[in-house]
PDB file of N, CA and C in Angstrom:
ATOM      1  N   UNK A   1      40.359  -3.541   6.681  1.00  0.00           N
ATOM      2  CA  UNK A   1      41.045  -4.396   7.642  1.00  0.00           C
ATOM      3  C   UNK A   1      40.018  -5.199   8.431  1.00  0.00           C
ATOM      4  N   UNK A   2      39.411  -5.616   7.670  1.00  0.00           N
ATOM      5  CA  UNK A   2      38.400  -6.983   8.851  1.00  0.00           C
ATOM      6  C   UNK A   2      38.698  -8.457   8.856  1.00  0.00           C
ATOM      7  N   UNK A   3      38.983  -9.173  10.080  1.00  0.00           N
ATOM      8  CA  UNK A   3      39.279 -10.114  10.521  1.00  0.00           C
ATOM      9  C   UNK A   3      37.980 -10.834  11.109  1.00  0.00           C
ATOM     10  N   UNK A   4      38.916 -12.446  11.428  1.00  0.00           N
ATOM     11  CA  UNK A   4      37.588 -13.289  12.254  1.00  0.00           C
ATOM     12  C   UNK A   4      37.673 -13.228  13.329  1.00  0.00           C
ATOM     13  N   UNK A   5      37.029 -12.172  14.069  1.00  0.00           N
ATOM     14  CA  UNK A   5      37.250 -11.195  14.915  1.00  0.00           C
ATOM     15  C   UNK A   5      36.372 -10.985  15.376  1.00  0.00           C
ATOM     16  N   UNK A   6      35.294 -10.780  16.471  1.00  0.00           N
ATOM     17  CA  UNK A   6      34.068  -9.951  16.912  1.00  0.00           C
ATOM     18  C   UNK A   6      34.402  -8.848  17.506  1.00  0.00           C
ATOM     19  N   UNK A   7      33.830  -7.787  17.090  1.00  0.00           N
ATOM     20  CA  UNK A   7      33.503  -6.387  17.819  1.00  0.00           C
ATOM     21  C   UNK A   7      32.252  -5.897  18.197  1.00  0.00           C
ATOM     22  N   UNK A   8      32.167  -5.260  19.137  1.00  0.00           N
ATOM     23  CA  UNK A   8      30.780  -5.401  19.968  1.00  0.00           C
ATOM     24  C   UNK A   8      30.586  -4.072  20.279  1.00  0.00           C
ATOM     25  N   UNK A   9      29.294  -3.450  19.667  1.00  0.00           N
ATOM     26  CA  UNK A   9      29.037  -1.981  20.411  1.00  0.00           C
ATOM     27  C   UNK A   9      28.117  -2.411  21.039  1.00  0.00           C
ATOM     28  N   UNK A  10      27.856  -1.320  22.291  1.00  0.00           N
ATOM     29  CA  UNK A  10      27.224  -1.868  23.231  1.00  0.00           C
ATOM     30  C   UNK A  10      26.795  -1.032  24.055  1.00  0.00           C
ATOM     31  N   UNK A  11      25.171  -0.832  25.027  1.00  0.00           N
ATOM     32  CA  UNK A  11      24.493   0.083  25.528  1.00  0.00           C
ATOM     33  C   UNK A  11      24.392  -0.354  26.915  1.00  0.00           C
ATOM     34  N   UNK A  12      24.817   0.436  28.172  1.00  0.00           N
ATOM     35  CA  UNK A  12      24.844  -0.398  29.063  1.00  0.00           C
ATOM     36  C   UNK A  12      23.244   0.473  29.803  1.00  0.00           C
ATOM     37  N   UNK A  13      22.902   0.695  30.720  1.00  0.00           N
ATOM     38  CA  UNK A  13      22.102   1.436  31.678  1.00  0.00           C
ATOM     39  C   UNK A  13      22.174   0.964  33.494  1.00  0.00           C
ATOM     40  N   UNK A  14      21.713   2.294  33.651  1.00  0.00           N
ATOM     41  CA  UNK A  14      21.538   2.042  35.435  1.00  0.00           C
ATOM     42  C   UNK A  14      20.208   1.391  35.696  1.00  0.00           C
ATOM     43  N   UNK A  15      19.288   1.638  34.970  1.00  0.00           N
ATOM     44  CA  UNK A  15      18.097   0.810  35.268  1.00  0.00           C
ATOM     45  C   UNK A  15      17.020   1.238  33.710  1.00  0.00           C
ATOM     46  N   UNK A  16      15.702   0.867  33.527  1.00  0.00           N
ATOM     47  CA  UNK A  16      15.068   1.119  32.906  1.00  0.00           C
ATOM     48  C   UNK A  16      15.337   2.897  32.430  1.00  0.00           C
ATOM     49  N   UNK A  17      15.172   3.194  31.424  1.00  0.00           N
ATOM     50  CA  UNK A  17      15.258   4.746  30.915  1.00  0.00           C
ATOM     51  C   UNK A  17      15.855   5.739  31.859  1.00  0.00           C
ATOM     52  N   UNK A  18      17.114   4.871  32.646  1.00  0.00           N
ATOM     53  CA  UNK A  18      18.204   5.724  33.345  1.00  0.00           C
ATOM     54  C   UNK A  18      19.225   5.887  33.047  1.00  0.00           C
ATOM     55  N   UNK A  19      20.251   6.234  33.103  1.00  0.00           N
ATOM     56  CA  UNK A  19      21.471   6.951  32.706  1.00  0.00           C
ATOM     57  C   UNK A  19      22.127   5.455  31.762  1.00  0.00           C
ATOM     58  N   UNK A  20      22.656   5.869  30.953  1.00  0.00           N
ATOM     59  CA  UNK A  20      23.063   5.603  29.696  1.00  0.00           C
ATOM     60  C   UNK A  20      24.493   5.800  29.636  1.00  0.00           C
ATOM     61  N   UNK A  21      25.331   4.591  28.641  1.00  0.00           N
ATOM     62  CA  UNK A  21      26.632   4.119  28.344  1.00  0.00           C
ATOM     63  C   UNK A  21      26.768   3.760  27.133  1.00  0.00           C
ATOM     64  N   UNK A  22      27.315   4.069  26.432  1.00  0.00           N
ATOM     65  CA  UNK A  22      27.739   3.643  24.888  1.00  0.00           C
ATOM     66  C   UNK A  22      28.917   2.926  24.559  1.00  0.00           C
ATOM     67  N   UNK A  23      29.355   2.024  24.658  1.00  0.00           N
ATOM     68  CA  UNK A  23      31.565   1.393  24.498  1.00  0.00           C
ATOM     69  C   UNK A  23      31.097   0.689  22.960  1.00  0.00           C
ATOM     70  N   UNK A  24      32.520   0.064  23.020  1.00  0.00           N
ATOM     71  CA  UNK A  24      33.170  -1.015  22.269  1.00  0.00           C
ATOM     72  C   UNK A  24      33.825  -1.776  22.667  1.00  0.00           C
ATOM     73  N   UNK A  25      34.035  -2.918  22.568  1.00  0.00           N
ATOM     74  CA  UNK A  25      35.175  -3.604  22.721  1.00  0.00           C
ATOM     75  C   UNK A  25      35.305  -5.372  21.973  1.00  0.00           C
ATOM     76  N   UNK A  26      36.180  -5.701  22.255  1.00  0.00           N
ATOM     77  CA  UNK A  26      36.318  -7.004  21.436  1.00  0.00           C
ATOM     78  C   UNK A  26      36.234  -8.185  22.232  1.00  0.00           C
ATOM     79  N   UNK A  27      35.668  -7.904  23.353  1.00  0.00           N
ATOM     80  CA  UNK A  27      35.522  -9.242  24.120  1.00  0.00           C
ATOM     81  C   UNK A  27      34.234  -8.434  25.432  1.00  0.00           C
ATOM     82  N   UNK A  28      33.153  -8.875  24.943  1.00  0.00           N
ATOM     83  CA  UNK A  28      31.723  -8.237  25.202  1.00  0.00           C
ATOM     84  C   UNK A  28      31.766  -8.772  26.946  1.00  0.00           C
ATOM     85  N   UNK A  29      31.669 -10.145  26.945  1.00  0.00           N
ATOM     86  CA  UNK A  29      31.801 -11.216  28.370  1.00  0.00           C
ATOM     87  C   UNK A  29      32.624 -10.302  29.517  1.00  0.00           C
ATOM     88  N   UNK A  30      34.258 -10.121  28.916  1.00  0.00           N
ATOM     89  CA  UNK A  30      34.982  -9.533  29.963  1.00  0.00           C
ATOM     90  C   UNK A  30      34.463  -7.676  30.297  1.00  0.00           C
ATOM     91  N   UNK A  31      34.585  -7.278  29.468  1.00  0.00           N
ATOM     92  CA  UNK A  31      34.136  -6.032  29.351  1.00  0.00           C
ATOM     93  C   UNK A  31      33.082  -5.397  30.154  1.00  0.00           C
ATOM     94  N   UNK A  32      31.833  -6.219  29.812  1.00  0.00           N
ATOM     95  CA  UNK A  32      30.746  -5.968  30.689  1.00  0.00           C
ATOM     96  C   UNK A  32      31.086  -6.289  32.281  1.00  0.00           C
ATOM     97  N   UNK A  33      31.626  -7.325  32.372  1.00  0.00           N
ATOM     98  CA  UNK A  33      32.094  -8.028  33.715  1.00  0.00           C
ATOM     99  C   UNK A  33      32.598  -6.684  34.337  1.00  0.00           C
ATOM    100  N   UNK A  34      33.791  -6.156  33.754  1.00  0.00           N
ATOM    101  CA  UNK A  34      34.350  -5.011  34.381  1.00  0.00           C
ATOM    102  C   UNK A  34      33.394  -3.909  34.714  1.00  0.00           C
ATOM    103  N   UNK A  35      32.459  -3.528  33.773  1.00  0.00           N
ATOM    104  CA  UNK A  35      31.530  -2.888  34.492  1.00  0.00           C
ATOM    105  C   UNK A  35      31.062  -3.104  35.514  1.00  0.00           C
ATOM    106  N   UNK A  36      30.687  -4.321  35.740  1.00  0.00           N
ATOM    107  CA  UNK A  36      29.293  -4.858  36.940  1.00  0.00           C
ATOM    108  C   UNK A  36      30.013  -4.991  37.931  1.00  0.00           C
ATOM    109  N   UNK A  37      31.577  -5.293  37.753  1.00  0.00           N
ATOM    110  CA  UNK A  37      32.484  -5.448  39.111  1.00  0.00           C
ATOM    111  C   UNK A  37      33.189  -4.231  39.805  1.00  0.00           C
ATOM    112  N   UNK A  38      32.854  -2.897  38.716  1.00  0.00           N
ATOM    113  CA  UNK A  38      33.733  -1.518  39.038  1.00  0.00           C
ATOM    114  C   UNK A  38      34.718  -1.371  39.185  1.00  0.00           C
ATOM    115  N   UNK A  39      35.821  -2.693  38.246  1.00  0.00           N
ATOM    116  CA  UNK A  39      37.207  -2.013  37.994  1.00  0.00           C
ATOM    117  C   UNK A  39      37.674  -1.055  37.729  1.00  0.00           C
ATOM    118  N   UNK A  40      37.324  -0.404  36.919  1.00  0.00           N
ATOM    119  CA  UNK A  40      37.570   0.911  35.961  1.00  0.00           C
ATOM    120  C   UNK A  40      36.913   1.951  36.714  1.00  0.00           C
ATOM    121  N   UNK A  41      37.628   2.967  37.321  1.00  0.00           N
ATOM    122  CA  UNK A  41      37.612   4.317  37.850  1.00  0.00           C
ATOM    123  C   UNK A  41      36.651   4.794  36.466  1.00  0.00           C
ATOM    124  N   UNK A  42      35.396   5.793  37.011  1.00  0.00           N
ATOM    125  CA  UNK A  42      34.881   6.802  35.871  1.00  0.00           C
ATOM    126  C   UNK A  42      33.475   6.853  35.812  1.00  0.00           C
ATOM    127  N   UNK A  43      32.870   7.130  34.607  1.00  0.00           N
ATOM    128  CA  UNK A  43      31.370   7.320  34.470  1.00  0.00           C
ATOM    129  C   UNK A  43      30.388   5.967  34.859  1.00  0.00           C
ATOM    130  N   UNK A  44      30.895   4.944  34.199  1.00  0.00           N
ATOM    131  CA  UNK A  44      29.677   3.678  34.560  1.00  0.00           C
ATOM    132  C   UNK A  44      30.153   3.588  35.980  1.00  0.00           C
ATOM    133  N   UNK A  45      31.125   3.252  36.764  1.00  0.00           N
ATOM    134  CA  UNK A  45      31.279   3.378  38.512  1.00  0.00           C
ATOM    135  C   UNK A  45      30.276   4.191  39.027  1.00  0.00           C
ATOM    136  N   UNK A  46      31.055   5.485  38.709  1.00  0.00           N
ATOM    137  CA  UNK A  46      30.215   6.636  39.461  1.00  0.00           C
ATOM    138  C   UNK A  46      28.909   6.669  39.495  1.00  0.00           C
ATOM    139  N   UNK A  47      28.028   6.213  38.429  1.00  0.00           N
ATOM    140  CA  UNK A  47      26.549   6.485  38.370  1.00  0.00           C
ATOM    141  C   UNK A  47      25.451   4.819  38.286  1.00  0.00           C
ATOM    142  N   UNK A  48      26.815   3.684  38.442  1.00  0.00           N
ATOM    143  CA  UNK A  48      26.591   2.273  38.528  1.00  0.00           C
ATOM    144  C   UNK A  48      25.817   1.847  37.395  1.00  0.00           C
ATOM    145  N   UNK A  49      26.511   2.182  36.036  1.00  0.00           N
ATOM    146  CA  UNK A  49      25.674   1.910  34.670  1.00  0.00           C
ATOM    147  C   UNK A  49      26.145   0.742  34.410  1.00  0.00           C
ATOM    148  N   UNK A  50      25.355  -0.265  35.053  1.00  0.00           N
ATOM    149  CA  UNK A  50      26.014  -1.612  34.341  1.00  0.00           C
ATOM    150  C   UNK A  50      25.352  -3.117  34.165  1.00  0.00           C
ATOM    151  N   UNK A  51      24.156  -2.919  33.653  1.00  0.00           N
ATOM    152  CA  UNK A  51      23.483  -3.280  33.265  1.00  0.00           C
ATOM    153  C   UNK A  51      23.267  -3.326  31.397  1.00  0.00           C
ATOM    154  N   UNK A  52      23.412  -4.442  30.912  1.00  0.00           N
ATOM    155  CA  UNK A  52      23.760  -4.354  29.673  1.00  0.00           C
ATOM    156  C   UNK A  52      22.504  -4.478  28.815  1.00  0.00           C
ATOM    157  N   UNK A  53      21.664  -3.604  27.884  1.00  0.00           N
ATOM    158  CA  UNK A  53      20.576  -3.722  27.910  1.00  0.00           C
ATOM    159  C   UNK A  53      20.452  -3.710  25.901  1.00  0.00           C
ATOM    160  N   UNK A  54      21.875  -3.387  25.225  1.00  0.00           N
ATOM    161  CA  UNK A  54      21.637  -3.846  24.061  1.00  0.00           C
ATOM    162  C   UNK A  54      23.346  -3.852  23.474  1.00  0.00           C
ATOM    163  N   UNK A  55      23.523  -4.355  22.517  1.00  0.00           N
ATOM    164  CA  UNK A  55      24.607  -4.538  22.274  1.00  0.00           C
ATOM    165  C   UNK A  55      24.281  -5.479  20.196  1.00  0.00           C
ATOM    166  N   UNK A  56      25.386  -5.284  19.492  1.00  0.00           N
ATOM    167  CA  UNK A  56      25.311  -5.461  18.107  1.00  0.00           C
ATOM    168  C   UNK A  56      26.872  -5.728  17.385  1.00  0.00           C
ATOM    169  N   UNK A  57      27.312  -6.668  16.985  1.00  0.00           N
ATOM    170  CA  UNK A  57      28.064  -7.071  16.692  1.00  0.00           C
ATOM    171  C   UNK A  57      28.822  -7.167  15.350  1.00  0.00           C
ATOM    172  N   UNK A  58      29.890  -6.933  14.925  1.00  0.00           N
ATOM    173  CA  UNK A  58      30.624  -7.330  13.501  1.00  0.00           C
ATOM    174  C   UNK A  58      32.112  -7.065  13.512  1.00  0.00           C
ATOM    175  N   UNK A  59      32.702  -7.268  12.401  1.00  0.00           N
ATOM    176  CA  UNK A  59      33.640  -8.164  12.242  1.00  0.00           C
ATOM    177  C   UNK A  59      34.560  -7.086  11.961  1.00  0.00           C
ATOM    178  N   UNK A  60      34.265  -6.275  11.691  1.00  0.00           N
ATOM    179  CA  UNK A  60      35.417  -4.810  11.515  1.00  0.00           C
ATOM    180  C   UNK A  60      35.447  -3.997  12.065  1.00  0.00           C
ATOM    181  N   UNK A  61      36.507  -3.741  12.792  1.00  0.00           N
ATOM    182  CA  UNK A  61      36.993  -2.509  14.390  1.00  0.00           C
ATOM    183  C   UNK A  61      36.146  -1.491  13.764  1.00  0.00           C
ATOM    184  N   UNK A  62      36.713  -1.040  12.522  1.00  0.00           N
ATOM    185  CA  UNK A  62      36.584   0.081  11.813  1.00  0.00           C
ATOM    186  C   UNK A  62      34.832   0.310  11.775  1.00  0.00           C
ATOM    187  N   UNK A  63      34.326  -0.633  11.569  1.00  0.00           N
ATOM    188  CA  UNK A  63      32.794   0.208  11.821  1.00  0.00           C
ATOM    189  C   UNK A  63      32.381  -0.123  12.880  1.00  0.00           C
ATOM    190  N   UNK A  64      32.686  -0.954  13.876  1.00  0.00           N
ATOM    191  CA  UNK A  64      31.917  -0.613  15.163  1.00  0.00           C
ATOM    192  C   UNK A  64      32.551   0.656  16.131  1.00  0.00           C
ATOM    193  N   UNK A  65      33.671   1.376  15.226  1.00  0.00           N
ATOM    194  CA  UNK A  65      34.082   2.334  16.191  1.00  0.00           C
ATOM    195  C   UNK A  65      33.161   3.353  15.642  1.00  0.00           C
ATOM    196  N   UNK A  66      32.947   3.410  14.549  1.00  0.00           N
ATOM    197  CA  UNK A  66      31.827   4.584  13.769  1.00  0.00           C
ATOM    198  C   UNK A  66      31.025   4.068  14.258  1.00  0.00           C
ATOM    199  N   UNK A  67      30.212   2.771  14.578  1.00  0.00           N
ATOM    200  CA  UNK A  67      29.065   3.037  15.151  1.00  0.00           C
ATOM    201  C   UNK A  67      28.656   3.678  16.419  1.00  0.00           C
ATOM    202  N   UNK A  68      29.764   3.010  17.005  1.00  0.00           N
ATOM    203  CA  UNK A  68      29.833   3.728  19.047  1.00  0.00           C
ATOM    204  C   UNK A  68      29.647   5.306  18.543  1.00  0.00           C
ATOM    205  N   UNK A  69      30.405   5.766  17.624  1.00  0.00           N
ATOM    206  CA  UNK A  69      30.482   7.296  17.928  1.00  0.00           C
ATOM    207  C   UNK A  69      28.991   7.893  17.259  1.00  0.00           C
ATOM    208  N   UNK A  70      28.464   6.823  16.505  1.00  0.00           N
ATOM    209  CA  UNK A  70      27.579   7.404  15.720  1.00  0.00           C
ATOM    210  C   UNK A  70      26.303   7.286  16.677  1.00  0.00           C
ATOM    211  N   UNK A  71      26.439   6.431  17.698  1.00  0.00           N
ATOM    212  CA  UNK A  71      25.176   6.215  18.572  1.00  0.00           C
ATOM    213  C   UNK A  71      25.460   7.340  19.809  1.00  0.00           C
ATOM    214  N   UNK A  72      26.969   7.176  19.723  1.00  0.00           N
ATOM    215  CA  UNK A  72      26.750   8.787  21.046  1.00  0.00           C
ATOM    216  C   UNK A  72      26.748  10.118  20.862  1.00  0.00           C
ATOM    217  N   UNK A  73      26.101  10.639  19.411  1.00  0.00           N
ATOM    218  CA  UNK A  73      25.649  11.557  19.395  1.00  0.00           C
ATOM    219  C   UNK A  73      23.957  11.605  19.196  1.00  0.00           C
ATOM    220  N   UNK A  74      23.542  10.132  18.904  1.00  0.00           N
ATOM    221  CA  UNK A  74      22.307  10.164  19.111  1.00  0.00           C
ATOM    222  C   UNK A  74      21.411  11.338  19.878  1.00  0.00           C
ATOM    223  N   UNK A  75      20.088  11.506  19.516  1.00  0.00           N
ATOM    224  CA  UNK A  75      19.273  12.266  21.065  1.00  0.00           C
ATOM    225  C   UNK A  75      18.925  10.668  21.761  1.00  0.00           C
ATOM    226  N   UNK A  76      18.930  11.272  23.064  1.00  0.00           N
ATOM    227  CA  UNK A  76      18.875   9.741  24.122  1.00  0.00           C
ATOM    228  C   UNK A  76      17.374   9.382  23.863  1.00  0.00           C
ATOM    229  N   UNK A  77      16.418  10.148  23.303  1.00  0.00           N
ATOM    230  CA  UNK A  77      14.986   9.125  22.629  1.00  0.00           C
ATOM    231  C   UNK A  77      15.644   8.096  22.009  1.00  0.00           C
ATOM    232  N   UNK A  78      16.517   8.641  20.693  1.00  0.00           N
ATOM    233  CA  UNK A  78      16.512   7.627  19.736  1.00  0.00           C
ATOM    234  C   UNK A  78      17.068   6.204  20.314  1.00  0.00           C
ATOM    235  N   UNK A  79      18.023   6.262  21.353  1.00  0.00           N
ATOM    236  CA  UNK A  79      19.111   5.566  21.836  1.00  0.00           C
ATOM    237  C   UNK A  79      18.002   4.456  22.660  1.00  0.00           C
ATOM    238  N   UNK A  80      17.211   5.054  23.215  1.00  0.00           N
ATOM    239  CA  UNK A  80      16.128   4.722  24.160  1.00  0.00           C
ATOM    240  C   UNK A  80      14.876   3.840  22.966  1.00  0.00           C
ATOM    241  N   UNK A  81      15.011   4.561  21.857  1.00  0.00           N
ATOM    242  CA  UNK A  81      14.097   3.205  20.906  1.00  0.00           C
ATOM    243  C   UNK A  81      14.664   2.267  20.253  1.00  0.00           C
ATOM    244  N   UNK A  82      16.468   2.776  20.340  1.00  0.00           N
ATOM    245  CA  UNK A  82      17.264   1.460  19.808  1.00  0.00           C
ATOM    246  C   UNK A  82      17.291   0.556  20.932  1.00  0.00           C
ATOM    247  N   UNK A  83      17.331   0.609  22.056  1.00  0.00           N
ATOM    248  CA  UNK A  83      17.500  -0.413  22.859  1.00  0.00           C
ATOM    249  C   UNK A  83      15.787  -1.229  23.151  1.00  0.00           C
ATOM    250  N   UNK A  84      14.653  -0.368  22.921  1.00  0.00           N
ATOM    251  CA  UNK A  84      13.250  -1.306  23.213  1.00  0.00           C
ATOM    252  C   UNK A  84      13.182  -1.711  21.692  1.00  0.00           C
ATOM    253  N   UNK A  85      13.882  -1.343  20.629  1.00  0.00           N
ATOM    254  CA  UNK A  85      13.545  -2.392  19.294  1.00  0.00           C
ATOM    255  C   UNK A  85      13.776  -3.809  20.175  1.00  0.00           C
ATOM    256  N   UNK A  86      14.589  -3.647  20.539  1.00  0.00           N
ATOM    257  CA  UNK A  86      15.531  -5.317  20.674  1.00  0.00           C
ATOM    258  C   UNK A  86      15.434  -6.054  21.958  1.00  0.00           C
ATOM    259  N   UNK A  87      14.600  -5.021  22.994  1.00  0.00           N
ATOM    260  CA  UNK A  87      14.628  -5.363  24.766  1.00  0.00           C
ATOM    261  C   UNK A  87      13.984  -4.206  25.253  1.00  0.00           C
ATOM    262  N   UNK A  88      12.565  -4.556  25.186  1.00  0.00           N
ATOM    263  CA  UNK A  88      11.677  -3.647  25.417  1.00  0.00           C
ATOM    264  C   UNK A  88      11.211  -3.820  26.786  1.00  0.00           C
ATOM    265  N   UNK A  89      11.879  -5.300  26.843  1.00  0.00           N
ATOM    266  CA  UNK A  89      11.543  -4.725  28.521  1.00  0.00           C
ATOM    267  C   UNK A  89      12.378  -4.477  29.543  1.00  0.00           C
ATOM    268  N   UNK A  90      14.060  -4.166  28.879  1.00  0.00           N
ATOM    269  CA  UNK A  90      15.257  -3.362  29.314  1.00  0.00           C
ATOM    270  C   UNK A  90      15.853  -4.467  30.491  1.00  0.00           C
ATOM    271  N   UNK A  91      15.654  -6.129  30.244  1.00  0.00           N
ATOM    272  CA  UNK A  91      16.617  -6.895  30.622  1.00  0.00           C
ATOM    273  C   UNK A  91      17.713  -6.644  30.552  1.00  0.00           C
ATOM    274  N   UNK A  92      18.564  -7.609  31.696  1.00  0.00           N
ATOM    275  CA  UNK A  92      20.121  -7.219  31.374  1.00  0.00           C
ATOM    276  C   UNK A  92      20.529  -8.960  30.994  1.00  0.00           C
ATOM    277  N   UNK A  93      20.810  -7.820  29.251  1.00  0.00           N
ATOM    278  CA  UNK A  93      21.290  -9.563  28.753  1.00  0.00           C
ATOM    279  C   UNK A  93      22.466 -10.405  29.124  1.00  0.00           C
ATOM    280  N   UNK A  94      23.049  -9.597  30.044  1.00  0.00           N
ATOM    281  CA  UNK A  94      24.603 -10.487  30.278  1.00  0.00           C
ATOM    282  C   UNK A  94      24.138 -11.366  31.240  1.00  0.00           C
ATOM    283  N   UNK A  95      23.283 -11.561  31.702  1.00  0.00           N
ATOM    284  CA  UNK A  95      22.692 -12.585  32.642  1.00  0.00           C
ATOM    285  C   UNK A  95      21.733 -13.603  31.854  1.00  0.00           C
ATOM    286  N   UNK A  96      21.279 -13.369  30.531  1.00  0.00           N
ATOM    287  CA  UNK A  96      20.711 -14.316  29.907  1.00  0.00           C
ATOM    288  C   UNK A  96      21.967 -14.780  29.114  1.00  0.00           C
ATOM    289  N   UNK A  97      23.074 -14.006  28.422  1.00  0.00           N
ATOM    290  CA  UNK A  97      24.121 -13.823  27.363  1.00  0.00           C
ATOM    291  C   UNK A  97      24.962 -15.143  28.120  1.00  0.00           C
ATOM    292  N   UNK A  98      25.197 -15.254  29.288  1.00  0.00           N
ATOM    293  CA  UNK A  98      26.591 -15.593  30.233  1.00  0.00           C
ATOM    294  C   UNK A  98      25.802 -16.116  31.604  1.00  0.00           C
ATOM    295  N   UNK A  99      25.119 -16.871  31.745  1.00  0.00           N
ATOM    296  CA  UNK A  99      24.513 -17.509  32.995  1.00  0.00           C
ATOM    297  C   UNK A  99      25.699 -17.766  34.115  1.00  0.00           C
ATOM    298  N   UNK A 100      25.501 -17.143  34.742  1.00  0.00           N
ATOM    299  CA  UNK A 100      26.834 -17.717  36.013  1.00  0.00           C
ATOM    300  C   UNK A 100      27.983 -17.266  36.393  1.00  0.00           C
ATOM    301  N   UNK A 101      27.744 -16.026  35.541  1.00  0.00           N
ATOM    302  CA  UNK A 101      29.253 -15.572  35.042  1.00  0.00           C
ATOM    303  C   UNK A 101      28.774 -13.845  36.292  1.00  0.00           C
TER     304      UNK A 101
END
């Protein structure tokens, strides 16, 4: 079942090699937003994980939901060298991704 569609897994953090977030969703822009604004009662609120520091994209629900689950059993090293492959210096791309927003 894949459509022209984006799905987005995605790593958020509280700061450099601090507490850690794993989602999905199909609209990366709003999603993150809700983080950084603390709509959503729960874990990224409570510990202010919202800083978006890697994120990977494709076209079928169906494997970016295996991927989310497959990255949150990661050990948090590995999770921690998937995010400096790509942003080693643990920017938050929704501010380069979405200027203004």
């Amino acid at each position: 079942m894949t459509h022209d569609k984006n799905y987005y897994v995605y790593i958020l953090a509280s700061k450099r090699n601090g507490t850690l977030y794993t989602g999905v969703t199909n609209n990366l822009i709003r999603r993150v937003g809700e983080h950084k604004a603390g709509t959503n009662e729960g874990f990224t609120k409570r510990y202010t994980v919202d800083k978006l520091v890697y994120f990977e994209s494709t076209n079928d629900i169906r494997h970016a939901i295996k991927r989310e689950k497959q990255i949150k059993k990661w050990l948090r090293k590995w999770k921690i060298e998937l995010i400096e492959s790509k942003n080693p210096e643990w920017k938050d791309l929704y501010d380069e991704l979405f200027p203004g927003k």
